[in-house]
Protein backbone atom coordinates (compact mmCIF):
# COMPACT_ATOMS: atom_id res chain seq x y z
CA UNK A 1 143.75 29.36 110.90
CA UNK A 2 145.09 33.06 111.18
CA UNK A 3 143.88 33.11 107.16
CA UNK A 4 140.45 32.23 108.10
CA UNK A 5 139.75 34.07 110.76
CA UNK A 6 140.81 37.06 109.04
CA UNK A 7 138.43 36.04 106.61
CA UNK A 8 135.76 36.27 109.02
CA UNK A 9 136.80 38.80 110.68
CA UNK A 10 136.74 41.00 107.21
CA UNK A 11 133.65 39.10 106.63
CA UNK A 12 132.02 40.45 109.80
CA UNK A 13 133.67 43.82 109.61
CA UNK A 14 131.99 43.67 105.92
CA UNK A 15 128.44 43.01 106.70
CA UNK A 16 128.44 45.74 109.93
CA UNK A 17 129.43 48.05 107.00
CA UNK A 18 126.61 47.17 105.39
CA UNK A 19 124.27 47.17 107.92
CA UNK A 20 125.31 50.59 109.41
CA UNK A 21 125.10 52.05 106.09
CA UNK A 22 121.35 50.69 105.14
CA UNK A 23 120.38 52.09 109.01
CA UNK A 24 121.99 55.49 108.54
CA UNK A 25 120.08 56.18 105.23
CA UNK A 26 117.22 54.98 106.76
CA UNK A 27 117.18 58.05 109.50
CA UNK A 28 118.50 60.27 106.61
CA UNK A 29 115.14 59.31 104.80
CA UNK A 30 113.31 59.53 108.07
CA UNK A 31 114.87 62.86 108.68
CA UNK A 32 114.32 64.06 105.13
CA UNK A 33 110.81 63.03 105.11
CA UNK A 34 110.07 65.32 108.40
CA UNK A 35 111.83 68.08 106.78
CA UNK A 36 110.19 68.13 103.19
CA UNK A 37 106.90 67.53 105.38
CA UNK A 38 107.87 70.55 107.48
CA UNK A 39 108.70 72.96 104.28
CA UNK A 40 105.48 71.76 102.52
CA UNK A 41 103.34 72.63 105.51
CA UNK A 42 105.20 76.43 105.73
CA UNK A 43 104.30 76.56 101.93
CA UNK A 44 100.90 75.71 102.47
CA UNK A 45 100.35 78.25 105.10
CA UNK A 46 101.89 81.22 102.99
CA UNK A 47 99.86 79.90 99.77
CA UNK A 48 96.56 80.49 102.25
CA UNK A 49 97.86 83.76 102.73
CA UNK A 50 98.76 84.46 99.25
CA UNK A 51 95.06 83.43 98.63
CA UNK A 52 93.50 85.84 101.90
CA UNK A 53 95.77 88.78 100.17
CA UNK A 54 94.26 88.50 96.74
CA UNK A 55 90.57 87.82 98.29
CA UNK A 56 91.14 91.58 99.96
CA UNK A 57 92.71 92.89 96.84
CA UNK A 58 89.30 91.86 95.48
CA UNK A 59 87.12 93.04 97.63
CA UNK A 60 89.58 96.70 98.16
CA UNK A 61 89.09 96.62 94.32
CA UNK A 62 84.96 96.65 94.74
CA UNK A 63 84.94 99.16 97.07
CA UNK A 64 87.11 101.24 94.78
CA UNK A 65 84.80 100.24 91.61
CA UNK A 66 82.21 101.29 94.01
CA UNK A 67 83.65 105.01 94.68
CA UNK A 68 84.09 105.64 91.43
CA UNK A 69 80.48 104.93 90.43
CA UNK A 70 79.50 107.26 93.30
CA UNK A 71 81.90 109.82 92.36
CA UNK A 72 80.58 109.62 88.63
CA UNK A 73 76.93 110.44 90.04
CA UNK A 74 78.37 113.25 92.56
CA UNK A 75 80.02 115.20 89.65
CA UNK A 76 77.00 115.49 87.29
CA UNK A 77 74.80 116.05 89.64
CA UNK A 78 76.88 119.01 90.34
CA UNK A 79 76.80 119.80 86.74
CA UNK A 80 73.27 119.91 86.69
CA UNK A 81 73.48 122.52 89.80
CA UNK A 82 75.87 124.55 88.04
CA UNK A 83 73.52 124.73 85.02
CA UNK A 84 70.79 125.55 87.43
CA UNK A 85 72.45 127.98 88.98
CA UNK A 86 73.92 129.37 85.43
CA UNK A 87 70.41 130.05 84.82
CA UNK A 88 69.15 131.70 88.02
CA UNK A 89 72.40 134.16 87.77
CA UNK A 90 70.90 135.12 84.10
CA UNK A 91 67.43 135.32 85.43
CA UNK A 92 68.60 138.11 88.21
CA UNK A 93 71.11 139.80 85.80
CA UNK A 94 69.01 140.51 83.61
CA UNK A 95 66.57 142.52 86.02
């Protein structure tokens, strides 16, 4: 009798094993889960702002394109006024 209920007793001992060890990686998965859900929402959220930075870098880059074009028009038509006034400084020089 001592045999056999050692036997269950092991037997019992066994399948709590068993059954503590399927719940435990249960709430690791569970825990897991919420965690990977967690880091994949903060990587979301920097990815949006990843995409607002380069929408500004695009739009800083217009504004730039747009300067330049300006600047471009500024500078000859101060050219042209230089040649203008090239000429009106011969004109009274040479009276």
């Amino acid at each position: 009798m001592s045999i056999e209920m050692s036997l269950l007793f092991g037997a019992i001992g066994t399948v709590l094993g068993v059954l503590g060890a399927i719940i435990a990686m249960k709430k690791d998965s569970k825990d897991q889960g919420a965690s990977e859900a967690s880091i994949s929402s903060k990587v979301d959220y920097i990815a949006r702002g990843v995409d607002d930075i380069k929408l500004d870098f695009k739009d800083q880059a217009r504004k730039i394109e747009s300067q330049n074009e300006r600047l471009i028009r500024v500078e000859e038509s101060t050219k042209s006024a230089h040649k203008r006034l090239n000429k009106l400084e011969g004109i009274t020089d040479e009276n």
